[in-house]
C-alpha atoms as a PDB file:
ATOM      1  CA  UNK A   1      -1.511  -0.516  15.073  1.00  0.00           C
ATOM      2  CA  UNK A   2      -4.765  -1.125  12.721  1.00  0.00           C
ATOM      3  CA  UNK A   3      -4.127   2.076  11.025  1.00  0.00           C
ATOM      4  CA  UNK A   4      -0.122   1.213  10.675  1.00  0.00           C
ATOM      5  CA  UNK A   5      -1.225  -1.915   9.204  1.00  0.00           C
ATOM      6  CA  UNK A   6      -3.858  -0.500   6.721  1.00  0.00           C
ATOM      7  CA  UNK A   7      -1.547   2.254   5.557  1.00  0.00           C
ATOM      8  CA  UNK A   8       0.803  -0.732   4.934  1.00  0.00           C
ATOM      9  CA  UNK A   9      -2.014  -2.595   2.652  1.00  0.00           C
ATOM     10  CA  UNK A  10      -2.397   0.237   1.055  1.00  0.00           C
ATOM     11  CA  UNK A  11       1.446   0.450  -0.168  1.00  0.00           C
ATOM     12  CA  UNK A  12       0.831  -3.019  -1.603  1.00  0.00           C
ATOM     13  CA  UNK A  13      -2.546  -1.640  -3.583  1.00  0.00           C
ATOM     14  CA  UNK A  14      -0.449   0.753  -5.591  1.00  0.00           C
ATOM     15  CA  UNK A  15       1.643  -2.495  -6.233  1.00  0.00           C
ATOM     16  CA  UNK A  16      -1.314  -4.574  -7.081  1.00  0.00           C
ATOM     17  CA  UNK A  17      -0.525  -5.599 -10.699  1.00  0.00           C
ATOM     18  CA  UNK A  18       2.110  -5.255 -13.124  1.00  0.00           C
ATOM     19  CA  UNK A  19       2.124  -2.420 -15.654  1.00  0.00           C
ATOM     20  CA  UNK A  20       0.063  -3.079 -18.860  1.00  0.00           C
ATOM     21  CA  UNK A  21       1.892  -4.129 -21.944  1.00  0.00           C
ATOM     22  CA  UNK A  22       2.387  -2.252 -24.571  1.00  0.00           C
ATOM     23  CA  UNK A  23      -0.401  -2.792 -26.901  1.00  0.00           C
ATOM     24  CA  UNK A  24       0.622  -4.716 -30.401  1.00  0.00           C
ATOM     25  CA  UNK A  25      -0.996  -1.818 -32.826  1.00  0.00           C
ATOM     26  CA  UNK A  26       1.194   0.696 -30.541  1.00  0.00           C
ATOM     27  CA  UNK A  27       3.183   2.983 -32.733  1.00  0.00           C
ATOM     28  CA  UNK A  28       6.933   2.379 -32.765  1.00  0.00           C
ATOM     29  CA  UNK A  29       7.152   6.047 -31.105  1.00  0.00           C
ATOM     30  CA  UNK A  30       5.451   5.276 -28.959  1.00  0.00           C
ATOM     31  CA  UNK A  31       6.802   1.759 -28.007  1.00  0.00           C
ATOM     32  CA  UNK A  32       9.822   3.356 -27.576  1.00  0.00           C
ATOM     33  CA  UNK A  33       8.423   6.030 -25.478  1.00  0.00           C
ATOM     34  CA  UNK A  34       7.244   3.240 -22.895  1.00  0.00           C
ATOM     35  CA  UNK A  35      10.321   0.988 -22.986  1.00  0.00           C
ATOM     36  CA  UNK A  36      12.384   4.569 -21.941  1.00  0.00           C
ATOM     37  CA  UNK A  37       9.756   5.099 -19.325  1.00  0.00           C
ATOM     38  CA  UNK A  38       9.306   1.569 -17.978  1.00  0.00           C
ATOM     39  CA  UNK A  39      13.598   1.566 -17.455  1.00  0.00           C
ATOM     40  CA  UNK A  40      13.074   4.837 -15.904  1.00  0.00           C
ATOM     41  CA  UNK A  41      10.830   3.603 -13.513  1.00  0.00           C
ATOM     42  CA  UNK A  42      13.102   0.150 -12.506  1.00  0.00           C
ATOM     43  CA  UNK A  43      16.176   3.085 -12.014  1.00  0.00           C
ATOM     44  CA  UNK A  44      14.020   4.627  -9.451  1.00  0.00           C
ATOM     45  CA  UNK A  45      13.689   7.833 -11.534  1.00  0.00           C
ATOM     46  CA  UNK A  46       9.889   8.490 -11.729  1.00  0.00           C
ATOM     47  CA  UNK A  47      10.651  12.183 -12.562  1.00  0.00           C
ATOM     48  CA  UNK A  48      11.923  11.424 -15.909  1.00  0.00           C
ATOM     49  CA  UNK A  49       9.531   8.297 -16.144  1.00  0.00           C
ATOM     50  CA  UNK A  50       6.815  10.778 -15.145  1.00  0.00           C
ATOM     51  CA  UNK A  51       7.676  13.319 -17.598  1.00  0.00           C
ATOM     52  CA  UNK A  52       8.278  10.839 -20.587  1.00  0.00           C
ATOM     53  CA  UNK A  53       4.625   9.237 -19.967  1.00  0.00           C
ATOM     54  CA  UNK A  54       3.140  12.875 -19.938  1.00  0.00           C
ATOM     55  CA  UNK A  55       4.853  13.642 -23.422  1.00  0.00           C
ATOM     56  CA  UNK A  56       3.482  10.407 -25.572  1.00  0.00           C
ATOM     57  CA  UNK A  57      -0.047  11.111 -23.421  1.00  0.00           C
ATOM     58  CA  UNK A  58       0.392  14.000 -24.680  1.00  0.00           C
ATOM     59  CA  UNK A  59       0.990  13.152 -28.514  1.00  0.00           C
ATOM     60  CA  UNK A  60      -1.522  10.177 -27.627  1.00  0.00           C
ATOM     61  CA  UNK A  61      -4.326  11.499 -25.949  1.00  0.00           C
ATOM     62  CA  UNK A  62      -6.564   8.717 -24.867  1.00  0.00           C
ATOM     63  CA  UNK A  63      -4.397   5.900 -25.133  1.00  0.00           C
ATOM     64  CA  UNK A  64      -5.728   3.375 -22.710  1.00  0.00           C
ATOM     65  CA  UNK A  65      -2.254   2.058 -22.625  1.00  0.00           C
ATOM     66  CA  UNK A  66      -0.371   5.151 -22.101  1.00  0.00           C
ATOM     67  CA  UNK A  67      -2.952   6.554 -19.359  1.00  0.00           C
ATOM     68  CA  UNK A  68      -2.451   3.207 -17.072  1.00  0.00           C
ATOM     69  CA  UNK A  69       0.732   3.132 -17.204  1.00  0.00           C
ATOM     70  CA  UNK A  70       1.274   6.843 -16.204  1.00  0.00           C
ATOM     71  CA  UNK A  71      -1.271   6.739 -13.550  1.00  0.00           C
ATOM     72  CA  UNK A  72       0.552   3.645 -12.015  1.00  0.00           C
ATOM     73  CA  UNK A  73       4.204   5.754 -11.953  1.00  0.00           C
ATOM     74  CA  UNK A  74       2.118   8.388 -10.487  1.00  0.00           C
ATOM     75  CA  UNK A  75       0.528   6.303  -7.904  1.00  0.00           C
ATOM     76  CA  UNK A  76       4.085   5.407  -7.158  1.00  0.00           C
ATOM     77  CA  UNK A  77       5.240   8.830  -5.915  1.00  0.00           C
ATOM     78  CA  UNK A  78       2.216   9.205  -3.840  1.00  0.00           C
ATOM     79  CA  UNK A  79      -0.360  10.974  -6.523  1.00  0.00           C
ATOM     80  CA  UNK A  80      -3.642   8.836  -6.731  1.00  0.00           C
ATOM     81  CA  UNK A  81      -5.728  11.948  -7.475  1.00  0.00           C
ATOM     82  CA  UNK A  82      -3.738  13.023 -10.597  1.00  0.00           C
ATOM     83  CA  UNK A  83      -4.049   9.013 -11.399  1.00  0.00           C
ATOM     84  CA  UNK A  84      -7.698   9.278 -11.899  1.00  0.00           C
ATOM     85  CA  UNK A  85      -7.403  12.492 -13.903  1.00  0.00           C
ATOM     86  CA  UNK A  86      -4.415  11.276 -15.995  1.00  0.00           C
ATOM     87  CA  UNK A  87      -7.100   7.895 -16.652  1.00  0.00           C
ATOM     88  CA  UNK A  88     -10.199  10.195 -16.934  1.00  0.00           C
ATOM     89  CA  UNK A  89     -10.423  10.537 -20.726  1.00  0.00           C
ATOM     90  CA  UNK A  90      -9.004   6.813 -22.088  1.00  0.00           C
ATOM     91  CA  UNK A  91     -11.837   5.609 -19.658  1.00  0.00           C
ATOM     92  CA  UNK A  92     -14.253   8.096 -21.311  1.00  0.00           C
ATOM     93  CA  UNK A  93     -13.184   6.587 -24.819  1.00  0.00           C
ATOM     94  CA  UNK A  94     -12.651   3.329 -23.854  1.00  0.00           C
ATOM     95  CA  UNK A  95     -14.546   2.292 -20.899  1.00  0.00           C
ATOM     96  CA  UNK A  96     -14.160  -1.189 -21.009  1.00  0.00           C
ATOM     97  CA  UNK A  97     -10.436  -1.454 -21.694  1.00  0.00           C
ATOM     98  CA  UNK A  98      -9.241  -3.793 -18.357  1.00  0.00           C
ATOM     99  CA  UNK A  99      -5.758  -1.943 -17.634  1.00  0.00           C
ATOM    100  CA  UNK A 100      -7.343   1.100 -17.107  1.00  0.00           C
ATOM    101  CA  UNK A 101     -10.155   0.381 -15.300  1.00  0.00           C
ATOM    102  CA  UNK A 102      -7.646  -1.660 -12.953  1.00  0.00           C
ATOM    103  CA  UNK A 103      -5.610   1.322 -12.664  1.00  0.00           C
ATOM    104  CA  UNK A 104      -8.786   3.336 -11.671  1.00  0.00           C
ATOM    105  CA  UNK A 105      -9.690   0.544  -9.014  1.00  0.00           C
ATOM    106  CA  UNK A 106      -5.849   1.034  -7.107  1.00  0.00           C
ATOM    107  CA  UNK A 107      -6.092   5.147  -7.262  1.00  0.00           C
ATOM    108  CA  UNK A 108      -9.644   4.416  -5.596  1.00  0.00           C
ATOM    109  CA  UNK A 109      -8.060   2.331  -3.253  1.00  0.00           C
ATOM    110  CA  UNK A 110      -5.671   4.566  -2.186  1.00  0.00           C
ATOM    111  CA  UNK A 111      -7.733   7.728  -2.495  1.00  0.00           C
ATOM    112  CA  UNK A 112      -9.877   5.564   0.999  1.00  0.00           C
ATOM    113  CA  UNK A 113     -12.773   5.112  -1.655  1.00  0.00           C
ATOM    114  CA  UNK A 114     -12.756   1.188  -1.354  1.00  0.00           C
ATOM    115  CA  UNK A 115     -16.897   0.813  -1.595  1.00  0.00           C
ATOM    116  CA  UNK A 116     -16.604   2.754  -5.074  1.00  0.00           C
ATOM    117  CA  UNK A 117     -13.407   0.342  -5.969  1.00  0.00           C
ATOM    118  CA  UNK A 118     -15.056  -2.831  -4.739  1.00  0.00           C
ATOM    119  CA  UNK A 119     -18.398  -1.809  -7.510  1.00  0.00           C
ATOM    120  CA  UNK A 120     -15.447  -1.146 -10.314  1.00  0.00           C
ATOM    121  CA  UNK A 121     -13.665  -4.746  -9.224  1.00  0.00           C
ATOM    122  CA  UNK A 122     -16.804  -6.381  -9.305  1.00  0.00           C
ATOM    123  CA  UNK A 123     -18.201  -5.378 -12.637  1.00  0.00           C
ATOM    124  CA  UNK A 124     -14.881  -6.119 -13.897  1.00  0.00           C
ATOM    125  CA  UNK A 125     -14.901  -9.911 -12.374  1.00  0.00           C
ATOM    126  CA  UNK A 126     -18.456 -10.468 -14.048  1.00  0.00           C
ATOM    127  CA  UNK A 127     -16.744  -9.918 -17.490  1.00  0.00           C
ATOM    128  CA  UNK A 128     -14.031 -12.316 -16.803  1.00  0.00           C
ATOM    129  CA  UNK A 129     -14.059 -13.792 -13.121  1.00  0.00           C
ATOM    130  CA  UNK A 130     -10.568 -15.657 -13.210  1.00  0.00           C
ATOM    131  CA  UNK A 131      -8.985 -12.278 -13.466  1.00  0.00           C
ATOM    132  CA  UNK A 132      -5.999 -12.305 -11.376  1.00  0.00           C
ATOM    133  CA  UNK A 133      -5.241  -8.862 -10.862  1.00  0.00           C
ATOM    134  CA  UNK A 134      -9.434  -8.007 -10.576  1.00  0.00           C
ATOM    135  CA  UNK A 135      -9.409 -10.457  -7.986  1.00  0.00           C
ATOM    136  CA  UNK A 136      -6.518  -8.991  -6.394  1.00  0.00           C
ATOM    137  CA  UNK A 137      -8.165  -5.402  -6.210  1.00  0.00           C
ATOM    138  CA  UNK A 138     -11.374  -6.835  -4.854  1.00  0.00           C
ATOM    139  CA  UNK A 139      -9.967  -8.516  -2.085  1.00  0.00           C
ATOM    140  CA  UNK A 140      -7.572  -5.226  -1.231  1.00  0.00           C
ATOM    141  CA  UNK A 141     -11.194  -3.499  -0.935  1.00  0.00           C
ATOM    142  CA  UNK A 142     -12.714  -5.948   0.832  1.00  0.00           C
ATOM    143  CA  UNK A 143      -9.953  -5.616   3.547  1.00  0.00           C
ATOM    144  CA  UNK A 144      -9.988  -2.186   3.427  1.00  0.00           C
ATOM    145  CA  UNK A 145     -13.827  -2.442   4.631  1.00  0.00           C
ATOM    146  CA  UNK A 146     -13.352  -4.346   7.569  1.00  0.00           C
ATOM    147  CA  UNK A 147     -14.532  -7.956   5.401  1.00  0.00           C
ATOM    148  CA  UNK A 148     -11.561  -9.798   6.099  1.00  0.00           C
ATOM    149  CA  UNK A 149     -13.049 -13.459   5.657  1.00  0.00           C
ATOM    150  CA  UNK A 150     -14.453 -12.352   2.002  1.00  0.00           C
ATOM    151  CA  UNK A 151     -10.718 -10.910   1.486  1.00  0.00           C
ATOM    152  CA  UNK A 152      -9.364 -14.400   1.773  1.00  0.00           C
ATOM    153  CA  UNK A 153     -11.765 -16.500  -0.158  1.00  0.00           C
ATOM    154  CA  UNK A 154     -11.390 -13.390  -3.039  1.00  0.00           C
ATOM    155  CA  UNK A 155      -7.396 -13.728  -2.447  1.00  0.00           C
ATOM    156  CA  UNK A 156      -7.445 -18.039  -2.607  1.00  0.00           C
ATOM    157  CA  UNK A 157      -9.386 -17.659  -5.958  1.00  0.00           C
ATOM    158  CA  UNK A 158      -6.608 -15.004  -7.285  1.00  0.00           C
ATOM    159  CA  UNK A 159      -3.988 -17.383  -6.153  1.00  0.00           C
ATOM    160  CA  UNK A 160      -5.346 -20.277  -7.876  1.00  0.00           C
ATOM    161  CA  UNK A 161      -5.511 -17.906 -11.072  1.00  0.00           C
ATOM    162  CA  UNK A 162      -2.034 -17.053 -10.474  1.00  0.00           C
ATOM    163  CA  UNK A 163      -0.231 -19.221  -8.065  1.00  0.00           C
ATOM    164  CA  UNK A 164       3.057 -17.319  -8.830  1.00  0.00           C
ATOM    165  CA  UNK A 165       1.928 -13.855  -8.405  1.00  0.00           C
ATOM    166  CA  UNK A 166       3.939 -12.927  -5.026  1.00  0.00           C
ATOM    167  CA  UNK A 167       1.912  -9.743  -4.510  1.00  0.00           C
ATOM    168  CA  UNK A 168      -1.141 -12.038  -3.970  1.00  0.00           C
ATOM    169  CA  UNK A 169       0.456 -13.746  -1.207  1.00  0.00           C
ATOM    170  CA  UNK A 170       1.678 -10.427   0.052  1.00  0.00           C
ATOM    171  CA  UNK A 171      -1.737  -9.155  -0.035  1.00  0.00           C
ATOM    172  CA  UNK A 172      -3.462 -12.149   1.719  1.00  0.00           C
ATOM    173  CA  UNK A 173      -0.817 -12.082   4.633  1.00  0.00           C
ATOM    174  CA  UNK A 174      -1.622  -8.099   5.357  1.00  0.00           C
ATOM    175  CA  UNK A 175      -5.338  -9.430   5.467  1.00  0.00           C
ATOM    176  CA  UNK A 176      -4.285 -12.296   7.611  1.00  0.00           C
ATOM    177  CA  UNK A 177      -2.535  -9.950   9.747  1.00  0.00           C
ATOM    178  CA  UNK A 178      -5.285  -7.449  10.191  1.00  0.00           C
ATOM    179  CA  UNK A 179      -7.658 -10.450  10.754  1.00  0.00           C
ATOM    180  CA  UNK A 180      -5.650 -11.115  14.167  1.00  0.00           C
ATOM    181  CA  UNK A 181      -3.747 -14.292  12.122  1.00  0.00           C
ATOM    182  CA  UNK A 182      -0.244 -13.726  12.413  1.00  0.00           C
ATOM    183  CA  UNK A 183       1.170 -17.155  12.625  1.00  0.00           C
ATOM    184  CA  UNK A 184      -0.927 -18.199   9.317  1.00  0.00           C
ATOM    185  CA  UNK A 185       0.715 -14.800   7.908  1.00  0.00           C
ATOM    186  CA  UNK A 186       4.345 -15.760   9.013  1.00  0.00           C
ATOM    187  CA  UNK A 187       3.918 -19.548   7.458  1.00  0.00           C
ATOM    188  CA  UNK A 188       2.477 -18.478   4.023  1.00  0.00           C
ATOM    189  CA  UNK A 189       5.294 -15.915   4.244  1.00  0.00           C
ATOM    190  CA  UNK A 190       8.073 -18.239   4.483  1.00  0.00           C
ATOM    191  CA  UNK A 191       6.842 -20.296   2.161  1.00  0.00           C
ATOM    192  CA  UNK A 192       6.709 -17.785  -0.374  1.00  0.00           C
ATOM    193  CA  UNK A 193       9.945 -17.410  -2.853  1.00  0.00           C
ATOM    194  CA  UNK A 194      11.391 -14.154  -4.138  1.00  0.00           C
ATOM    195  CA  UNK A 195      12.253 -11.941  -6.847  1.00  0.00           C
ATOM    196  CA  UNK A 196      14.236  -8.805  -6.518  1.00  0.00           C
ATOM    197  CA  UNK A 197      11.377  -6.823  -6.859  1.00  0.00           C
ATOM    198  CA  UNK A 198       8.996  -8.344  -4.075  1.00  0.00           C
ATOM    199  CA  UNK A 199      12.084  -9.431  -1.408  1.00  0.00           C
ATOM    200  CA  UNK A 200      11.924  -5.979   0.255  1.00  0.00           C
ATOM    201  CA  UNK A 201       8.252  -5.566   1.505  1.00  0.00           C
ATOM    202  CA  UNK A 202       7.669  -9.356   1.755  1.00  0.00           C
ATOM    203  CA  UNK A 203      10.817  -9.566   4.052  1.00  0.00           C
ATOM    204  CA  UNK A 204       9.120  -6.449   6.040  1.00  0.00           C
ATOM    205  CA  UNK A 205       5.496  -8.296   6.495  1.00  0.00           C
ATOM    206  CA  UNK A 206       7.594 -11.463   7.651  1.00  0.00           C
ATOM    207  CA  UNK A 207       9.288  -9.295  10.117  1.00  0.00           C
ATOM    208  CA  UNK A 208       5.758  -7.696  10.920  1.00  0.00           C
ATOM    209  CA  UNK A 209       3.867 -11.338  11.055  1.00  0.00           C
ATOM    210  CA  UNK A 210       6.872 -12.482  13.427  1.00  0.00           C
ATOM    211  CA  UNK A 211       6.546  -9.608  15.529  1.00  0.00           C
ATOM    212  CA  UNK A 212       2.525  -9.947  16.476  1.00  0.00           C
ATOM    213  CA  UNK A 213       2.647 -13.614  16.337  1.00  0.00           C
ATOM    214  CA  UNK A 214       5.376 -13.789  19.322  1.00  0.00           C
ATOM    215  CA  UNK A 215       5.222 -10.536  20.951  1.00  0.00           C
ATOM    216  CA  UNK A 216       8.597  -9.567  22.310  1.00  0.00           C
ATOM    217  CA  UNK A 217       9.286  -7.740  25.166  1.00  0.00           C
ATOM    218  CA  UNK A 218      10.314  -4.780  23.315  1.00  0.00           C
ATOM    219  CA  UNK A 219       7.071  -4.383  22.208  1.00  0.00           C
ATOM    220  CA  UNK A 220       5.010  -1.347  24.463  1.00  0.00           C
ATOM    221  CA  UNK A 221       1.553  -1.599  26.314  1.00  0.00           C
ATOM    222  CA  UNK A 222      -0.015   0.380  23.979  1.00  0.00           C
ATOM    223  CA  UNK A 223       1.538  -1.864  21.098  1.00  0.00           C
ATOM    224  CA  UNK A 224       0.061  -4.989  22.667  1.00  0.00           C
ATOM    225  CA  UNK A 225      -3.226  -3.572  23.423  1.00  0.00           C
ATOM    226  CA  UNK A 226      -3.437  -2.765  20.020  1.00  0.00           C
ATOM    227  CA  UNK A 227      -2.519  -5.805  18.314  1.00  0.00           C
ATOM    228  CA  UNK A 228      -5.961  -7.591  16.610  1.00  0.00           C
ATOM    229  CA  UNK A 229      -7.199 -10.180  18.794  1.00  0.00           C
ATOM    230  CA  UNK A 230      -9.739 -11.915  16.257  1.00  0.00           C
ATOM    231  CA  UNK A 231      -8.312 -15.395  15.777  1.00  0.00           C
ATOM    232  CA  UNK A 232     -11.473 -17.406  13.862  1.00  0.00           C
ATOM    233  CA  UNK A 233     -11.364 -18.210  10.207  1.00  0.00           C
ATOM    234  CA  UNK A 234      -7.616 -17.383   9.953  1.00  0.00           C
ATOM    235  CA  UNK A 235      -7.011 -20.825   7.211  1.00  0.00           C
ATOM    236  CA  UNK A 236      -4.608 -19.237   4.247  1.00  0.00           C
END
């Protein structure tokens, strides 16, 4: 069960912030470049997406911008290694741009290197600590170490920098979850509203929080056994 549940956290790394805009000096080429591969990616079709990112890096080699945005679509289909290397040289010539280091943090993340992502997070957060999607990546980390309680206090302080961003609240109910606090997960859950492009994997963690808060008989010995039995320090 705890490795189901931190392959599931995981999922909602890659997720952990939206794509970086489009920078305002951007080139109208390349504007247009990103537009094609952002609908690309909303269509589901992260070949072409994938392909269209590698031609402006490409023409644009460096581009903070470009690099983020291509190692996110690549993080996507399952690729955090060529993430890093797609972000290697935009963080070699611009090593404090946020978007990319963010974008370095989630391929960390889901490459298991969360001590090395928790350092980037961190260094990031001294810059500007109300960062919502820093925050976000910290706490991810944090969970991924087995510091659940640090998780949430790192997840209520991203929440109160973003109280709409749904993949916070996704995020904190995994670590609720894996903290042995399923009924605190299912609440916050179904309290949470929508969009299209969060109703799938929220709706699946509901089902999830539902499922280990009131065991049903359906579920096997091994399944119980397994579920987290910590219940202190479970407040959302």
């Amino acid at each position: 069960m705890r490795s189901f549940l931190l392959a599931a956290l995981l999922g909602l790394a890659a997720c952990a912030a939206p794509p970086p805009q489009t920078s305002e000096g951007a080139g109208g080429d390349v504007a247009r470049q990103l537009r094609v591969a952002a609908a690309a990616e909303r269509s589901g079709q992260y070949d072409v997406a994938l392909s269209v990112y590698a031609a402006a890096a490409q023409a644009n080699p460096g581009d903070p911008e470009i690099a983020s945005r291509q190692a996110q679509a690549m993080m996507q289909v399952g690729n955090p290694q060529a993430a890093l290397q797609a972000l290697a040289e935009a963080r070699r010539q611009h090593p404090t741009h946020v978007g990319a280091a963010q974008a370095e943090g989630r391929a960390l993340i889901e490459l298991g290197r969360a001590s090395e992502a928790l350092v980037l997070f961190d260094g990031l957060l001294r810059t500007a600590p109300s960062d919502a999607n820093s925050l976000n990546g910290r706490a991810v980390a944090l969970d991924l170490l087995g510091r659940h309680s640090e998780a949430r206090a790192t997840y209520r302080q991203a929440r109160s920098a973003d109280p709409n961003n749904q993949l916070v609240v996704g995020n904190l109910a995994m670590s609720l979850i894996l903290a042995g606090c399923p009924d605190q997960a299912l609440r916050l859950l179904e309290s949470t509203p929508r969009t299209t492009a969060t109703q799938a994997w929220l709706s699946q963690m509901q089902g999830l929080a539902r499922s280990l808060a009131v065991p049903s008989a359906d579920l096997t010995p091994e399944l119980r056994a397994a579920m987290p039995a910590a219940r202190e320090g479970c407040a959302t």
